[in-house]
C-alpha atoms as a PDB file:
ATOM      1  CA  UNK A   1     170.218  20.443-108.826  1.00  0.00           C
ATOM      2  CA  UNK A   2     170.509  18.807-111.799  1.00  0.00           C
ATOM      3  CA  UNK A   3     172.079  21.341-114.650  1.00  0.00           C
ATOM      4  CA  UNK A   4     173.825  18.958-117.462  1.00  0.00           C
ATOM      5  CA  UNK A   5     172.375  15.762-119.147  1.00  0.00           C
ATOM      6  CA  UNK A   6     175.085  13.343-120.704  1.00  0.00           C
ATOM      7  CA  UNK A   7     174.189  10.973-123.220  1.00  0.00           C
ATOM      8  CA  UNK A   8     175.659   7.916-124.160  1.00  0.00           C
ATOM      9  CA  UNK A   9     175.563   7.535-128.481  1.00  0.00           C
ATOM     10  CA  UNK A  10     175.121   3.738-129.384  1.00  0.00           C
ATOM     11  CA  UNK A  11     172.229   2.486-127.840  1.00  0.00           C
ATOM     12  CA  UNK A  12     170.990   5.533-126.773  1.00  0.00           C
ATOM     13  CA  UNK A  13     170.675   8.396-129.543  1.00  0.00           C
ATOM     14  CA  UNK A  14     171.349   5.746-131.943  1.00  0.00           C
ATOM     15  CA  UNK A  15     170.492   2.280-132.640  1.00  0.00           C
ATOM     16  CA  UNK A  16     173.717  -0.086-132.864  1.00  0.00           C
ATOM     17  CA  UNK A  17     173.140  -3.585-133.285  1.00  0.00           C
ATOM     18  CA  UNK A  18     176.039  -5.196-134.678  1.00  0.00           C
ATOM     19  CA  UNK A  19     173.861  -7.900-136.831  1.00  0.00           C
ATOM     20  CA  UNK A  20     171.490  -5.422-137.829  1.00  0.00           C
ATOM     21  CA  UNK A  21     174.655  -3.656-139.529  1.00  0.00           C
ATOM     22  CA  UNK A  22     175.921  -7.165-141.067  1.00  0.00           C
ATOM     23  CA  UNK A  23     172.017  -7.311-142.358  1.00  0.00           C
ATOM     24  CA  UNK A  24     173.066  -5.392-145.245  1.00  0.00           C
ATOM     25  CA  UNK A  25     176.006  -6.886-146.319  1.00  0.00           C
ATOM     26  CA  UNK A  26     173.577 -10.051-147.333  1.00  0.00           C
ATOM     27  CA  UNK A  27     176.169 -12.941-146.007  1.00  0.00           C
ATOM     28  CA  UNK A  28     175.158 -16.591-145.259  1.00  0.00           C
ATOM     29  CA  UNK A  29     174.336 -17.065-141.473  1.00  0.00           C
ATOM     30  CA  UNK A  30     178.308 -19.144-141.178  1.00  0.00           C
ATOM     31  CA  UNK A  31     179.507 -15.684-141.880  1.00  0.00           C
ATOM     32  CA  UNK A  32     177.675 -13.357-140.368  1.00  0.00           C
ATOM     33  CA  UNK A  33     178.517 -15.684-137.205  1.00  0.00           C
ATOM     34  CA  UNK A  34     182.309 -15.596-138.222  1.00  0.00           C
ATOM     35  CA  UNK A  35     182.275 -11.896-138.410  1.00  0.00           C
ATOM     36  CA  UNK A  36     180.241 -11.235-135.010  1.00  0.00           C
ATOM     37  CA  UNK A  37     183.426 -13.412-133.425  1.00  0.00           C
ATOM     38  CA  UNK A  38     186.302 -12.010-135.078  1.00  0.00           C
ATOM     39  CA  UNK A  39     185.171  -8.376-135.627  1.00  0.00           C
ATOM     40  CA  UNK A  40     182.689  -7.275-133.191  1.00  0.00           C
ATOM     41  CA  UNK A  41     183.301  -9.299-130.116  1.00  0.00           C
ATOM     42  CA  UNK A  42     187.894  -8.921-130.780  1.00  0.00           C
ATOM     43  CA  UNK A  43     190.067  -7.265-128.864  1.00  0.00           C
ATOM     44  CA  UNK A  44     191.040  -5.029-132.003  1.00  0.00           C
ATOM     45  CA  UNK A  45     187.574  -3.976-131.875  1.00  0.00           C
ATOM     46  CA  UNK A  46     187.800  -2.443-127.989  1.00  0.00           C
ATOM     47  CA  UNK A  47     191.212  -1.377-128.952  1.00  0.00           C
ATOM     48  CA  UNK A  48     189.685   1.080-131.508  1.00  0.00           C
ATOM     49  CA  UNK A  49     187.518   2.280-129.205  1.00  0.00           C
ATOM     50  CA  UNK A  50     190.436   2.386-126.950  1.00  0.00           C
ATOM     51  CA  UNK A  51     192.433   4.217-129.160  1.00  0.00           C
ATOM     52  CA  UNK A  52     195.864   2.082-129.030  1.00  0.00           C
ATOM     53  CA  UNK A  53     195.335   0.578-132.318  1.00  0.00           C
ATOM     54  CA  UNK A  54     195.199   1.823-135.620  1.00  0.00           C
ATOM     55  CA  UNK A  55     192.364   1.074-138.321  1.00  0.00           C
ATOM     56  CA  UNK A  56     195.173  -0.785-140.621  1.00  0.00           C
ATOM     57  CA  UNK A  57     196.138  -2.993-138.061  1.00  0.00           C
ATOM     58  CA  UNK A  58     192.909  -3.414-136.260  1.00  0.00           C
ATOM     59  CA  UNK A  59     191.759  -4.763-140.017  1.00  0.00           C
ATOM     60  CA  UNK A  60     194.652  -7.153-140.560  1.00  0.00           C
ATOM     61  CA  UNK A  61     194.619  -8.892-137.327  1.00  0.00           C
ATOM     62  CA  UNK A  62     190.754  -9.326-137.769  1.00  0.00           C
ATOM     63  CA  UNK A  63     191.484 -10.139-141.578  1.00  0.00           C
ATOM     64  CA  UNK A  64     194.268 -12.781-140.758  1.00  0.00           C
ATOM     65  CA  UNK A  65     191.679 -14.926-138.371  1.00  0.00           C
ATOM     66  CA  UNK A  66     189.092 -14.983-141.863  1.00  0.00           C
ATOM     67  CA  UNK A  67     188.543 -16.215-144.761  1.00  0.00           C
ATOM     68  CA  UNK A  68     189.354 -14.267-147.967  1.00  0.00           C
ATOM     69  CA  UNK A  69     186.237 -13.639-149.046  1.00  0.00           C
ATOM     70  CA  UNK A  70     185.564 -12.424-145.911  1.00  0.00           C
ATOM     71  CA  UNK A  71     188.031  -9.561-145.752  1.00  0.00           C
ATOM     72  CA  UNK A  72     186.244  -6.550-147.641  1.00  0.00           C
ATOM     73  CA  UNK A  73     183.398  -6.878-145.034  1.00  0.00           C
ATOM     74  CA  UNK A  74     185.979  -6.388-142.856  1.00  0.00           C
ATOM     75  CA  UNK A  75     187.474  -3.181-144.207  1.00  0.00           C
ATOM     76  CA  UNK A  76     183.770  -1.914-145.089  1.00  0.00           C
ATOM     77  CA  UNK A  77     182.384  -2.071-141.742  1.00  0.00           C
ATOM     78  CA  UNK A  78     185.132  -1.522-139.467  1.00  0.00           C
ATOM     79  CA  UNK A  79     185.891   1.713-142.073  1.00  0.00           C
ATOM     80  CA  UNK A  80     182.459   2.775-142.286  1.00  0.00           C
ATOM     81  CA  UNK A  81     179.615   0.799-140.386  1.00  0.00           C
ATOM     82  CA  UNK A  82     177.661   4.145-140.232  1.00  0.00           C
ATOM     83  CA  UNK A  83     177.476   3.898-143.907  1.00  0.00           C
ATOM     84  CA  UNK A  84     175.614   0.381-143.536  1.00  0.00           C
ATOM     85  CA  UNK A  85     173.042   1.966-141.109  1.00  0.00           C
ATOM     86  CA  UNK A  86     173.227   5.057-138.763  1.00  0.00           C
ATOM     87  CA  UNK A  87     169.183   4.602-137.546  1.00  0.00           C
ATOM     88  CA  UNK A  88     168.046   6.919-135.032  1.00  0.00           C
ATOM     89  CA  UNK A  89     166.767   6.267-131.658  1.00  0.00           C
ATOM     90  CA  UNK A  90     162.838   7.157-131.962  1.00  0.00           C
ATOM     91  CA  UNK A  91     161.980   9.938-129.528  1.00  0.00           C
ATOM     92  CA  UNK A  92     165.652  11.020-128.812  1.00  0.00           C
ATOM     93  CA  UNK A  93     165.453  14.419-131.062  1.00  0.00           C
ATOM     94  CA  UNK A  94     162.689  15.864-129.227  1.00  0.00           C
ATOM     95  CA  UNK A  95     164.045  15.048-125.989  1.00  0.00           C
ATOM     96  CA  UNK A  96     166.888  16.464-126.553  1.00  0.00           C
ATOM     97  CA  UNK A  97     165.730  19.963-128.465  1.00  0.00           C
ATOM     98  CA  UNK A  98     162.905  19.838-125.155  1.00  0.00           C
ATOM     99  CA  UNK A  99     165.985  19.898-122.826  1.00  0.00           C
ATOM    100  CA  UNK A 100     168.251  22.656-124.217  1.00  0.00           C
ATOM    101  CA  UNK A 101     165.632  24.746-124.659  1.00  0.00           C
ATOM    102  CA  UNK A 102     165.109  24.403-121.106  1.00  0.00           C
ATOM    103  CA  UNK A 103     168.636  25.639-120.410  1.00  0.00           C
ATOM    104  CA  UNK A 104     170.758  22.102-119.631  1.00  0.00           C
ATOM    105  CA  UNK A 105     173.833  21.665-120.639  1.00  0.00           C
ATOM    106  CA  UNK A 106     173.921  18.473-123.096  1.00  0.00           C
ATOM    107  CA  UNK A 107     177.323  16.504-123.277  1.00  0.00           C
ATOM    108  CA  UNK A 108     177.816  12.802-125.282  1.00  0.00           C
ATOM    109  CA  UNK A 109     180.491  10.851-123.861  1.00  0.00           C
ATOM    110  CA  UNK A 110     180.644   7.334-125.901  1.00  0.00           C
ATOM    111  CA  UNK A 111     183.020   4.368-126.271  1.00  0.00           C
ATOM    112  CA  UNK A 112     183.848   4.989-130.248  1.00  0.00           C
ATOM    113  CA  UNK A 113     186.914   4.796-132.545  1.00  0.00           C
ATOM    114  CA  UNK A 114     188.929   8.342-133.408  1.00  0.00           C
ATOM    115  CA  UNK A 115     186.082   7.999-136.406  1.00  0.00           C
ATOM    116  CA  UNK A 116     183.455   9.382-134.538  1.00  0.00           C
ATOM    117  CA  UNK A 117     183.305  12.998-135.963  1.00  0.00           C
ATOM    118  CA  UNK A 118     183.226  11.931-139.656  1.00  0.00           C
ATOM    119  CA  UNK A 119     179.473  10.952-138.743  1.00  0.00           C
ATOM    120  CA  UNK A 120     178.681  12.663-135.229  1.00  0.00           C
ATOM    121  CA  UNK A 121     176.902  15.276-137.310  1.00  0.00           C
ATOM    122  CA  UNK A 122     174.204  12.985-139.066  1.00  0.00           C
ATOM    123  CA  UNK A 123     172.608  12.077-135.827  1.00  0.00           C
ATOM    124  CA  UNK A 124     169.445  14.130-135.423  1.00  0.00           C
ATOM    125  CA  UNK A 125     170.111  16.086-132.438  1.00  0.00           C
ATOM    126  CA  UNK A 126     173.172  16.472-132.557  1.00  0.00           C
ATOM    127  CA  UNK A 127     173.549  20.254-132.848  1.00  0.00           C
ATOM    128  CA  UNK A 128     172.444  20.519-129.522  1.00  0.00           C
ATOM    129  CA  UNK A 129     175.389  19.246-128.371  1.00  0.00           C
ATOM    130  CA  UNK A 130     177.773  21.826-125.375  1.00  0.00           C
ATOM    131  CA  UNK A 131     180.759  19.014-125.253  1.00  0.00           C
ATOM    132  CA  UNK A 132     181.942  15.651-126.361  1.00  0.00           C
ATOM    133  CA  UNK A 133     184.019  13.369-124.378  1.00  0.00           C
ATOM    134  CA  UNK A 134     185.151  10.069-127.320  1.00  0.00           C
ATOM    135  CA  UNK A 135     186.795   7.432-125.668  1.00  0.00           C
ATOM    136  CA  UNK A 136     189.366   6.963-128.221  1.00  0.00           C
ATOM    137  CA  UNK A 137     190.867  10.339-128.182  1.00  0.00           C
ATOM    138  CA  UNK A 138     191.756   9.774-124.537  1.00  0.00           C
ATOM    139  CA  UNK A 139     192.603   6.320-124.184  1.00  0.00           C
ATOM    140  CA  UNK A 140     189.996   5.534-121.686  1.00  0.00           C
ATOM    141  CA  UNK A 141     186.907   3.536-122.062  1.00  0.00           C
ATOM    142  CA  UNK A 142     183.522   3.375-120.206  1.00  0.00           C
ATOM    143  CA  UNK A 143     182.882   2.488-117.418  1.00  0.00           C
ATOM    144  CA  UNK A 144     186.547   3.540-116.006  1.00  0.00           C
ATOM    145  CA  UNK A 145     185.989   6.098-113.417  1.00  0.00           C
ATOM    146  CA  UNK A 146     188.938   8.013-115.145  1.00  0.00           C
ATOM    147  CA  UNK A 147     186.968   8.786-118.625  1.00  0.00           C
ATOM    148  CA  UNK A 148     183.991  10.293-116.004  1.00  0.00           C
ATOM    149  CA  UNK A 149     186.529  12.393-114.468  1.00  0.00           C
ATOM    150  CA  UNK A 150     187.906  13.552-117.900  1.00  0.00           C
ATOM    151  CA  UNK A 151     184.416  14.922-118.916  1.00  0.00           C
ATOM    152  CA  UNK A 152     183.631  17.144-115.726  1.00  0.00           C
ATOM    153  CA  UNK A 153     187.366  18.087-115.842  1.00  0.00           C
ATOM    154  CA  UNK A 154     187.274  19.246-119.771  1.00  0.00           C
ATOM    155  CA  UNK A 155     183.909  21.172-119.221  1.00  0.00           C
ATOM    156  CA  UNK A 156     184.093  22.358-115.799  1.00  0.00           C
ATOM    157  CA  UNK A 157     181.087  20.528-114.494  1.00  0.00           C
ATOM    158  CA  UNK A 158     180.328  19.490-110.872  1.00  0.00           C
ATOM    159  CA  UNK A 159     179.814  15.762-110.667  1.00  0.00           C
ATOM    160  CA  UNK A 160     176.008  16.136-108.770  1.00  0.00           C
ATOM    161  CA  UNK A 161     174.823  18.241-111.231  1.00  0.00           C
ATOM    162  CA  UNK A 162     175.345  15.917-114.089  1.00  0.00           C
ATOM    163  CA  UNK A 163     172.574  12.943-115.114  1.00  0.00           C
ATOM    164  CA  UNK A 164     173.830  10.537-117.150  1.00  0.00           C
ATOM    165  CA  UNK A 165     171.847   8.278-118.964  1.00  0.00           C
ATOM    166  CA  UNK A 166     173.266   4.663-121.033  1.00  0.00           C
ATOM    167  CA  UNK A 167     171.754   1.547-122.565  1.00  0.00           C
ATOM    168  CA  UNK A 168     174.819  -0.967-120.221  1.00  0.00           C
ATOM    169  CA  UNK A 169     174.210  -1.033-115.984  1.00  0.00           C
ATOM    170  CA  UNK A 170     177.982  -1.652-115.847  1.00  0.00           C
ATOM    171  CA  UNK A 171     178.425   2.343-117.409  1.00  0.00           C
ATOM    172  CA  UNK A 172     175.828   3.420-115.399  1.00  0.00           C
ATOM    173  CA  UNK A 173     177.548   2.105-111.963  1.00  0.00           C
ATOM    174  CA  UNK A 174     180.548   3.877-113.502  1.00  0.00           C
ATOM    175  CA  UNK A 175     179.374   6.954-113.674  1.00  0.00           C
ATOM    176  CA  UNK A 176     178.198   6.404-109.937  1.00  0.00           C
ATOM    177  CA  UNK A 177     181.452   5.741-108.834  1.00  0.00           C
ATOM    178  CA  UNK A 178     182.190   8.984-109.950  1.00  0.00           C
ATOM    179  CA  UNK A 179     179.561  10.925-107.967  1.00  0.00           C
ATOM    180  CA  UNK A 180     177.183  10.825-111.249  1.00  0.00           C
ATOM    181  CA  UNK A 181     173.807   9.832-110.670  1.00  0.00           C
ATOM    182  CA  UNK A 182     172.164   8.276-113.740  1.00  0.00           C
ATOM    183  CA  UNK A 183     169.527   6.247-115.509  1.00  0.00           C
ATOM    184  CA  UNK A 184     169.566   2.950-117.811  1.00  0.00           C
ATOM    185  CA  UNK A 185     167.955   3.493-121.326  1.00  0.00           C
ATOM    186  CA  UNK A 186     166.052   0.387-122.699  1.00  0.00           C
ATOM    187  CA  UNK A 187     164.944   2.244-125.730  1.00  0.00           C
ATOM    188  CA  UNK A 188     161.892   3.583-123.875  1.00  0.00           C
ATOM    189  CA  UNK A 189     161.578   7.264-123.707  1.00  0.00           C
ATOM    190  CA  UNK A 190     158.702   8.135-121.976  1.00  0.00           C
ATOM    191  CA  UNK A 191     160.506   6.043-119.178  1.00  0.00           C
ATOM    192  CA  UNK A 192     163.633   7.496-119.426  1.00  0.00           C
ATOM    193  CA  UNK A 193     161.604  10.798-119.353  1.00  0.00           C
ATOM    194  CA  UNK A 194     159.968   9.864-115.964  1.00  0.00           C
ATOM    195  CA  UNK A 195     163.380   8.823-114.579  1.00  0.00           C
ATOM    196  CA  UNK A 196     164.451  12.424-115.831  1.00  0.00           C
ATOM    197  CA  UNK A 197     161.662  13.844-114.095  1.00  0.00           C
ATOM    198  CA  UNK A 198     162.604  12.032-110.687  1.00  0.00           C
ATOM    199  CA  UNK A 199     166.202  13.454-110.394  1.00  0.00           C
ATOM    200  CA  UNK A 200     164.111  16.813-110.920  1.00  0.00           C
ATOM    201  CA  UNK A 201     164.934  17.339-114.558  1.00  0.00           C
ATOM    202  CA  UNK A 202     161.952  19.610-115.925  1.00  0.00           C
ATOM    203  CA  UNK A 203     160.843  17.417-119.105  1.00  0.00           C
ATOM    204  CA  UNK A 204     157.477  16.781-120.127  1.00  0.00           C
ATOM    205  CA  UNK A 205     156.527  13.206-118.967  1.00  0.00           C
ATOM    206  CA  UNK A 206     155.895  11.359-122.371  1.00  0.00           C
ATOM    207  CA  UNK A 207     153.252   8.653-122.934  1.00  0.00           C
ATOM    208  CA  UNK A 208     152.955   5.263-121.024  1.00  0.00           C
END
């Protein structure tokens, strides 16, 4: 029986597209492409997530591989993208409120930088929240069987009584590996609802 949903954040409770974020910052299309290379798609910027880098040096290694006038988008997104845009996923907050009032446990475990509680808290929903597992503050990432393991450990959960639903397969097979069963979120709720329903979660099935 199914007792404890875990939710994924970016993708899943909250939108995260990196050049939806760089949208803001109003650069030509040369630089928005030089930024999606050297900020979002470095190895600094798993690191953070990672936790075995610090913000200063994640931003100067980025910075160094840019040009000048380049390097306060740096600082301002990789310090504070949620200031850019923190849009939530349409349909999460209900589904969410729907399931602890039914009793589940809720639990977030997310690939995110030691940064994550300085916004956590603005996501609608979030105060529903039992436990939260942040990769950075263990050293693990998704989909490592290890950061699974560190979740059920920390809250005392059984691994078949867990549902865990993310927007990437390859976290999704993770959790699997782990004895997790789970679902793939494409951004469609009344799906995800339906898959919630067939692991014999007691939601309301939501509109086709």
């Amino acid at each position: 029986m199914i007792r404890n949903i875990i939710f994924d954040m970016g993708g899943v409770l909250i939108h995260y597209v990196p050049r939806e974020i760089l949208s803001h910052l109003k650069l030509s299309g040369e630089d928005e492409a030089l930024l999606m290379r050297e900020m979002f798609n470095s190895v600094e910027w798993v690191r953070l997530d990672r936790g075995t880098i610090s913000h200063e040096d994640a931003v100067a290694a980025m910075q160094a591989r840019l040009p000048q006038h380049l390097h306060a988008a740096v600082e301002q997104v990789v310090g504070g993208w949620w200031e850019l845009e923190l849009r939530p996923m349409e349909g999460m907050e209900p589904l969410l409120a729907e399931l602890k009032r039914l009793g589940y446990g809720l639990y977030l475990l997310s690939n995110a930088t030691a940064r994550q509680p300085e916004y956590f808290d603005r996501i609608p929903g979030s105060q529903y929240f039992d436990g939260r597992i942040i990769s950075a503050h263990y050293k693990l990432l998704k989909p490592q069987k290890e950061i699974f393991d560190t979740l059920l450990r920390e809250y005392g959960l059984q691994a078949e009584e867990c549902f865990f639903v993310d927007d990437l397969n390859i976290n999704i097979e993770g959790a699997v590996c782990a004895g997790i069963a789970g679902a793939v979120f494409d951004g469609d709720v009344p799906r995800l609802r339906r898959a919630l329903r067939a692991a014999g979660v007691a939601v309301e099935l939501g509109e086709n």
